[in-house]
N, C-alpha and C. Protein backbone atom coordinates (compact mmCIF):
# COMPACT_ATOMS: atom_id res chain seq x y z
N UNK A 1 -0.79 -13.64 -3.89
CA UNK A 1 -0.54 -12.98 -5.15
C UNK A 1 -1.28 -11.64 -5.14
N UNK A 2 -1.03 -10.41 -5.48
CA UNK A 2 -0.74 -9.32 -5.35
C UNK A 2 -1.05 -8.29 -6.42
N UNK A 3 -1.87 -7.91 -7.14
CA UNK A 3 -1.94 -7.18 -8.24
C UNK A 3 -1.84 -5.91 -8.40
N UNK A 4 -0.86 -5.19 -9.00
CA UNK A 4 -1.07 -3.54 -9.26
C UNK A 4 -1.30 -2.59 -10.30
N UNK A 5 -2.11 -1.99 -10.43
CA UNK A 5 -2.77 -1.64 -11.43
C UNK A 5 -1.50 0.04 -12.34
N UNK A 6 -0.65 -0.29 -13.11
CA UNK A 6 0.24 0.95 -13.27
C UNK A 6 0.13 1.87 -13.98
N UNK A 7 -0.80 1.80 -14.90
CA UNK A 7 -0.71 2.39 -15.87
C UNK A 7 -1.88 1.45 -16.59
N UNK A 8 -3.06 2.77 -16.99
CA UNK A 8 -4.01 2.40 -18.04
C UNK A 8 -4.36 2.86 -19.12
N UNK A 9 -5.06 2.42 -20.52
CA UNK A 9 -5.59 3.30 -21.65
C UNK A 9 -6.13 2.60 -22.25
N UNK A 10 -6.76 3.35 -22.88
CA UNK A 10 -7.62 2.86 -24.05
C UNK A 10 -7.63 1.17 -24.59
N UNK A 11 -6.49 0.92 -25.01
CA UNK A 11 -6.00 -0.41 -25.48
C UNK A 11 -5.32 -1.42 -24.69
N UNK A 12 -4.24 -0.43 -23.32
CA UNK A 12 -3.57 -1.52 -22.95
C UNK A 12 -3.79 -0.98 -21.56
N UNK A 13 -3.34 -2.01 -20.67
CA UNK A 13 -3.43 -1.93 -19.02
C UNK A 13 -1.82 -2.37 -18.87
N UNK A 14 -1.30 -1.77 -17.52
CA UNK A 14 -0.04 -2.67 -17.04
C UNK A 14 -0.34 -3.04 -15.49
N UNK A 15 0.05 -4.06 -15.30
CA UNK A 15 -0.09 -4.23 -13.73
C UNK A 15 1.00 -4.98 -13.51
N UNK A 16 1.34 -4.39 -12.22
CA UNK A 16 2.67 -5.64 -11.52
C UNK A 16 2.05 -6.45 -10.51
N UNK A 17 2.97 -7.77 -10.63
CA UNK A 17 2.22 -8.78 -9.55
C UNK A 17 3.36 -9.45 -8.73
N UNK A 18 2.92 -9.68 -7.99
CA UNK A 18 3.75 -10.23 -7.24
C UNK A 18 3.25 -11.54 -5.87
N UNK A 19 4.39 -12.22 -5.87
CA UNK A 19 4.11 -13.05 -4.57
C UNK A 19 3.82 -14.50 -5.30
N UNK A 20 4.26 -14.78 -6.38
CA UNK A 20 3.46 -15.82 -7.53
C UNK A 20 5.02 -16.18 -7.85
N UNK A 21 5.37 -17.79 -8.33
CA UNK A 21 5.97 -18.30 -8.89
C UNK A 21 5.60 -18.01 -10.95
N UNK A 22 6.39 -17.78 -11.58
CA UNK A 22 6.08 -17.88 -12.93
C UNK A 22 4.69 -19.11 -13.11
N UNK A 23 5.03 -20.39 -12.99
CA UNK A 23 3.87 -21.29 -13.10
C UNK A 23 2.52 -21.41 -12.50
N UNK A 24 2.86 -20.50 -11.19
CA UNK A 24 1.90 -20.37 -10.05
C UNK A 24 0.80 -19.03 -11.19
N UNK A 25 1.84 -18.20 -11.67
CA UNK A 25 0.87 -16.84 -12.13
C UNK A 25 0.50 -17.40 -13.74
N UNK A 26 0.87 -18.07 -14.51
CA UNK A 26 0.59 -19.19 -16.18
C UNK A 26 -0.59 -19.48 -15.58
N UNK A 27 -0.73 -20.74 -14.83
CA UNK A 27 -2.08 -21.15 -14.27
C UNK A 27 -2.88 -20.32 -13.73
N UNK A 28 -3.12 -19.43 -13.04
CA UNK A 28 -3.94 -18.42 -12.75
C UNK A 28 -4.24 -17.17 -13.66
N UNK A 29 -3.39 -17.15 -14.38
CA UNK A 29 -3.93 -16.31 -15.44
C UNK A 29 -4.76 -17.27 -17.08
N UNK A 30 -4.34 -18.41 -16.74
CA UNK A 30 -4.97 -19.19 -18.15
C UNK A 30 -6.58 -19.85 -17.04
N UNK A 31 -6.72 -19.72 -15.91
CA UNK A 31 -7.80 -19.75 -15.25
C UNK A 31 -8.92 -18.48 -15.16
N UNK A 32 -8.14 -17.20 -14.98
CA UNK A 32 -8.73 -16.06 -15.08
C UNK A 32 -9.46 -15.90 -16.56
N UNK A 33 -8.60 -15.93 -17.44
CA UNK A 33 -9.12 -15.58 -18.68
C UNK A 33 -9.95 -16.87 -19.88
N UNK A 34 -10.09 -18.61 -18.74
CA UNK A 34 -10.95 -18.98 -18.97
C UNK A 34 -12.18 -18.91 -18.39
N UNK A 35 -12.18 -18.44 -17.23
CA UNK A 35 -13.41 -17.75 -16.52
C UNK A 35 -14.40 -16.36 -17.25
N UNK A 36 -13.27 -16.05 -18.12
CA UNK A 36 -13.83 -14.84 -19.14
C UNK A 36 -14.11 -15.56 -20.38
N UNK A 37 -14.01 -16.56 -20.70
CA UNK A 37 -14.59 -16.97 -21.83
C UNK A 37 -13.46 -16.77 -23.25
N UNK A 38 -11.74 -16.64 -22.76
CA UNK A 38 -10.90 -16.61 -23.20
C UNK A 38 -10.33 -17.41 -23.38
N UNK A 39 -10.25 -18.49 -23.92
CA UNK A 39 -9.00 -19.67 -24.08
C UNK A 39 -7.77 -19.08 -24.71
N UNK A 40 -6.70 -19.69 -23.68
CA UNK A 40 -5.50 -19.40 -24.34
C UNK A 40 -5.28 -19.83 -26.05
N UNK A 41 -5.17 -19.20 -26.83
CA UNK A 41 -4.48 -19.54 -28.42
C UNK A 41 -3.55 -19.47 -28.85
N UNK A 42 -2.29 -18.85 -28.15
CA UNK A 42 -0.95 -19.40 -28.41
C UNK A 42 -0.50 -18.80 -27.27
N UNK A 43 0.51 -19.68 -26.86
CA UNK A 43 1.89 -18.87 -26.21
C UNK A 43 3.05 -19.07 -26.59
N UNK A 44 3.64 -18.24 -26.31
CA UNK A 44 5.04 -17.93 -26.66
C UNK A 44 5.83 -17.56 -25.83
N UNK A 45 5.62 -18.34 -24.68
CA UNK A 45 6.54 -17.89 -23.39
C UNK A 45 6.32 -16.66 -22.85
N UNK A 46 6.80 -15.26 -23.19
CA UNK A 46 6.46 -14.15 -22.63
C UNK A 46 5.27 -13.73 -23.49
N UNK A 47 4.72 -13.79 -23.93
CA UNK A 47 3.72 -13.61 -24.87
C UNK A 47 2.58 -14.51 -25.10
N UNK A 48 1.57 -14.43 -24.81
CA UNK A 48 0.24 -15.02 -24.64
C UNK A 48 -0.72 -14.51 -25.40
N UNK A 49 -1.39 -15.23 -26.05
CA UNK A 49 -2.67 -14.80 -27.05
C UNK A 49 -3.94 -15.46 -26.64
N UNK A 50 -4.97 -14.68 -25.68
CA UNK A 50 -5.92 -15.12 -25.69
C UNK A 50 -7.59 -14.72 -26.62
N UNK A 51 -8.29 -15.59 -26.91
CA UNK A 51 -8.94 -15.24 -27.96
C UNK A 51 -10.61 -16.05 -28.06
N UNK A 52 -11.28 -15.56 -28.42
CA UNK A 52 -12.64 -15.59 -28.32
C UNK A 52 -13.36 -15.56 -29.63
N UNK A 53 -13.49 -16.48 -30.51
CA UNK A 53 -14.42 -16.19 -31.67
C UNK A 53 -13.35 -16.90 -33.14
N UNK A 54 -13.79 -16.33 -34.11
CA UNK A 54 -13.71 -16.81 -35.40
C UNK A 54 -13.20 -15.36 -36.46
N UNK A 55 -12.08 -14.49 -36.45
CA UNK A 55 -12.46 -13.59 -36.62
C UNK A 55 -11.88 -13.57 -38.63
N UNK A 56 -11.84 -14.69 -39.26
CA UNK A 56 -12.46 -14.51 -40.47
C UNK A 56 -13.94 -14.50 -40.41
N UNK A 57 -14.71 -15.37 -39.67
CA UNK A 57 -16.24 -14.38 -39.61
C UNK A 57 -16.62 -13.63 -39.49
N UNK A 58 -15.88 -12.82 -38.02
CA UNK A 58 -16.35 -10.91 -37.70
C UNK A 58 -15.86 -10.36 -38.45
N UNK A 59 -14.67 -10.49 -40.01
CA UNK A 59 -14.16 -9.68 -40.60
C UNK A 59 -15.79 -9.90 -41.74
N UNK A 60 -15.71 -10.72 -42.16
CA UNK A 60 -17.25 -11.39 -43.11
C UNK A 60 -18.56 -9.97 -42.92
N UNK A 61 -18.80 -10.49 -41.35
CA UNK A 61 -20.06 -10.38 -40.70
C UNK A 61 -20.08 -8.97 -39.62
N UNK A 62 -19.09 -8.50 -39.53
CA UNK A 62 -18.85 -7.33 -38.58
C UNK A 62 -19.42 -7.73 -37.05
N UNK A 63 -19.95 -6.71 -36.28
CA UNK A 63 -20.60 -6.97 -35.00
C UNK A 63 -21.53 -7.75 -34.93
N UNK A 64 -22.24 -8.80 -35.97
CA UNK A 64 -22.83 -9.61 -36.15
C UNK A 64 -22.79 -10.96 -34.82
N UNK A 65 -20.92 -10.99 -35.57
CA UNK A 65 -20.48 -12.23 -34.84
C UNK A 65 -19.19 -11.75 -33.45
N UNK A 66 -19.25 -12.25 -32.89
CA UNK A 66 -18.62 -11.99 -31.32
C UNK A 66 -17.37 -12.46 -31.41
N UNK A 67 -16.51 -11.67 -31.63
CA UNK A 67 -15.03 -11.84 -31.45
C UNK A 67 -13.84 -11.18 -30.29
N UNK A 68 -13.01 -11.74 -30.01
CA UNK A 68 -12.45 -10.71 -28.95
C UNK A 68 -10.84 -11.20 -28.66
N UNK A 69 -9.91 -10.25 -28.49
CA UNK A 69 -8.63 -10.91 -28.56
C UNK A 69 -7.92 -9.99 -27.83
N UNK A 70 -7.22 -10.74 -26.15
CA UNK A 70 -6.45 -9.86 -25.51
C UNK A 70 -5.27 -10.65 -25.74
N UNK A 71 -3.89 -10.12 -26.11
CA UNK A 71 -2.44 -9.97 -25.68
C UNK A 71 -1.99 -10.11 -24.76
N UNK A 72 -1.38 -10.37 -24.00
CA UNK A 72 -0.44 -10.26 -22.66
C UNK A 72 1.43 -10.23 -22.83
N UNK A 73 2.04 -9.54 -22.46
CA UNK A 73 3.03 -9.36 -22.58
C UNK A 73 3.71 -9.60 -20.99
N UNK A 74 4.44 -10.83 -20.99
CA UNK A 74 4.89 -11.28 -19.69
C UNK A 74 6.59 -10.52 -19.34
N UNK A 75 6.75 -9.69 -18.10
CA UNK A 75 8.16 -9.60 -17.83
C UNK A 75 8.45 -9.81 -16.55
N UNK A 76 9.52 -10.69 -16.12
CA UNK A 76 10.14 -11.01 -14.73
C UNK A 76 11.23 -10.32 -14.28
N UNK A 77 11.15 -9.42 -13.57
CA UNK A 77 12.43 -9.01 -12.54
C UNK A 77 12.77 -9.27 -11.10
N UNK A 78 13.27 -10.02 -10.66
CA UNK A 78 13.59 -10.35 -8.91
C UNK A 78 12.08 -10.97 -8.22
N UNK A 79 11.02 -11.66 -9.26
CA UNK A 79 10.32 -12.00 -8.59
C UNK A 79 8.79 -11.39 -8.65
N UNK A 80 9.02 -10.15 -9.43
CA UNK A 80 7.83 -9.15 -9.81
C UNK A 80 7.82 -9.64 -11.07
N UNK A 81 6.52 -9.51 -11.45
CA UNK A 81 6.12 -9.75 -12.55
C UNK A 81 5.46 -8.19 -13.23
N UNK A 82 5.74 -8.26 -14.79
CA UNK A 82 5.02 -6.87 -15.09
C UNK A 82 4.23 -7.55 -16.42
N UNK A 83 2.67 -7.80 -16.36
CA UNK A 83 1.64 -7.66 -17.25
C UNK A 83 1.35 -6.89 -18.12
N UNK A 84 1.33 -6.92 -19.14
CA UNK A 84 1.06 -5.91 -20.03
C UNK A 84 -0.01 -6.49 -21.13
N UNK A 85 -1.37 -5.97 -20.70
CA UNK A 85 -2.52 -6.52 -21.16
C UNK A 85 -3.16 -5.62 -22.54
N UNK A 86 -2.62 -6.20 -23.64
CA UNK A 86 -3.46 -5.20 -24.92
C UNK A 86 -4.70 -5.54 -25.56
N UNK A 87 -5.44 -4.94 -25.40
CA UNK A 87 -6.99 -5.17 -26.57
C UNK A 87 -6.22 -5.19 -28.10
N UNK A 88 -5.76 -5.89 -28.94
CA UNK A 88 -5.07 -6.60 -29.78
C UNK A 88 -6.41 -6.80 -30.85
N UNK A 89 -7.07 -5.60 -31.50
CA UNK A 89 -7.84 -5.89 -32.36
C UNK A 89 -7.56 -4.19 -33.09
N UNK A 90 -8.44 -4.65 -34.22
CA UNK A 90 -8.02 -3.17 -35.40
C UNK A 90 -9.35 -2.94 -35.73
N UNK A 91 -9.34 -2.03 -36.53
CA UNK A 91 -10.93 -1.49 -37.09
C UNK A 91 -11.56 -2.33 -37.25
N UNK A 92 -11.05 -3.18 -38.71
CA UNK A 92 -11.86 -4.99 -38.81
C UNK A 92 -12.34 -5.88 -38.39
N UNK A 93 -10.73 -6.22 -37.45
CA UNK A 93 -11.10 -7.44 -36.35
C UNK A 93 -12.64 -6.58 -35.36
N UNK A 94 -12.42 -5.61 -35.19
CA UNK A 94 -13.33 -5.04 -34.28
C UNK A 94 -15.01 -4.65 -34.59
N UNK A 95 -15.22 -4.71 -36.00
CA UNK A 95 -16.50 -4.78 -36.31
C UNK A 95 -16.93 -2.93 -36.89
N UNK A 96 -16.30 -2.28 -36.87
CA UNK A 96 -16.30 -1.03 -37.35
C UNK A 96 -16.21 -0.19 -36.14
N UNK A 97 -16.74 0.96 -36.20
CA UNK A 97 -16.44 1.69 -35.36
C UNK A 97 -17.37 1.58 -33.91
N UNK A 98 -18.35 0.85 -34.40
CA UNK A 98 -19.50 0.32 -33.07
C UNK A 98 -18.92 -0.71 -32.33
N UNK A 99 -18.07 -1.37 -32.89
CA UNK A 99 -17.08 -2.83 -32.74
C UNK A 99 -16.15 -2.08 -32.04
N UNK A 100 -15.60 -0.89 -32.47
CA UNK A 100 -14.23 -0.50 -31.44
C UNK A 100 -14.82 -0.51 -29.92
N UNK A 101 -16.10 0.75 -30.35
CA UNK A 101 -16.90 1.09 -29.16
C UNK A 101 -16.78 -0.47 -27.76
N UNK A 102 -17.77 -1.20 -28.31
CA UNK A 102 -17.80 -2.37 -27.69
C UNK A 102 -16.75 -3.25 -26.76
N UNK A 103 -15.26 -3.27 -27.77
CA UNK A 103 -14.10 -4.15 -27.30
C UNK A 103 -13.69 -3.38 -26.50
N UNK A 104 -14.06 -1.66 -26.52
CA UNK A 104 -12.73 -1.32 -25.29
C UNK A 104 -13.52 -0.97 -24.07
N UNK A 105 -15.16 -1.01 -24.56
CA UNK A 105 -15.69 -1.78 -22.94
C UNK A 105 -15.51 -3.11 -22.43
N UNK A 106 -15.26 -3.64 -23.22
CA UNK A 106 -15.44 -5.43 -22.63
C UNK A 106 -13.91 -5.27 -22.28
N UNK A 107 -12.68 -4.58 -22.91
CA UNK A 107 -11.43 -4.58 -22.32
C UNK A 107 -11.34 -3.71 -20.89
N UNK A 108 -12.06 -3.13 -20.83
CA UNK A 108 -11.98 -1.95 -19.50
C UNK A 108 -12.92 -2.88 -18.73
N UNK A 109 -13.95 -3.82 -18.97
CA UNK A 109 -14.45 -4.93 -17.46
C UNK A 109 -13.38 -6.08 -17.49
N UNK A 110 -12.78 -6.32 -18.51
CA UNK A 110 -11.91 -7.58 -18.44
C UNK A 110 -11.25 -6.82 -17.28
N UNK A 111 -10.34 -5.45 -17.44
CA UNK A 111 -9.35 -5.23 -16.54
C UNK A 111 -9.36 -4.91 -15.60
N UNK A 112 -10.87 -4.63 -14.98
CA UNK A 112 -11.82 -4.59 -13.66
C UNK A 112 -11.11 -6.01 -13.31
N UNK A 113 -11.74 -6.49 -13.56
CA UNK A 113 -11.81 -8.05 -12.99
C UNK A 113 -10.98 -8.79 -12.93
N UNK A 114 -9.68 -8.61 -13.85
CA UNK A 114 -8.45 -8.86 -13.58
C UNK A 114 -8.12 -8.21 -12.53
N UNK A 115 -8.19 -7.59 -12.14
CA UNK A 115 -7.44 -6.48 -11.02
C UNK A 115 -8.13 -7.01 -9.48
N UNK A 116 -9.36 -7.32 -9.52
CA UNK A 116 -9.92 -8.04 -8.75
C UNK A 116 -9.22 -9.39 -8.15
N UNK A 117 -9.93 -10.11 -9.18
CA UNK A 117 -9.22 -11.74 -9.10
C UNK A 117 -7.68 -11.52 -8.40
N UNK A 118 -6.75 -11.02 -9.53
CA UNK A 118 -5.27 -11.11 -8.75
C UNK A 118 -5.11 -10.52 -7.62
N UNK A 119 -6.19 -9.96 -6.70
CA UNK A 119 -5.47 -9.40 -5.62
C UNK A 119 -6.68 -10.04 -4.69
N UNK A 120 -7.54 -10.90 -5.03
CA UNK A 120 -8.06 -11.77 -4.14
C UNK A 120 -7.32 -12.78 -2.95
């Protein structure tokens, strides 16, 4: 399995992968992002919500309390897969503007390390 990094920013990453069965890349990505301290919280087939925290508390308590929520947007063509990884939080969810600060570092090492892992 094969990871490519296509396109990055602020909020979202894209990478294509390849060499992975659909179930082969579900399990390795719900492994990756429990290794990050992400449990999957919903899926929706092409659409995955992984999530970290309580965030009627961080809305309460701001950067107090530790919240964190990446997106994934799944697409299949001939075998390639295209990832589309969003930091999926707003001013609120994020703790103010020190809270933005924060998530789109912890999203820019998440996508270090994603990029890693899948091309291990």
């Amino acid at each position: 399995m094969k990871a490519t990094l296509v396109d990055f920013g602020k909020d979202a990453a894209v990478y294509t992968i390849e060499g992975a069965t659909r179930n082969e890349l579900e399990n390795k990505l719900n492994l990756f992002f429990g290794s990050q301290d992400l449990p999957l919280k919903k899926d929706n087939g092409n659409e995955k919500i992984y999530e970290k925290g309580n965030k009627v508390i961080r809305v309460l308590f701001g950067v107090l309390v530790k919240y964190f929520k990446i997106k994934l947007e799944i697409e299949e063509s001939n075998g390639l897969f295209t990832v589309k990884m969003i930091r999926n939080m707003n001013l609120v969810l994020s703790g103010g503007l020190a809270g933005i600060h924060a998530s789109r570092k912890k999203f820019g090492e998440i996508s270090d390390a994603f990029k890693t892992y899948f091309s291990a």
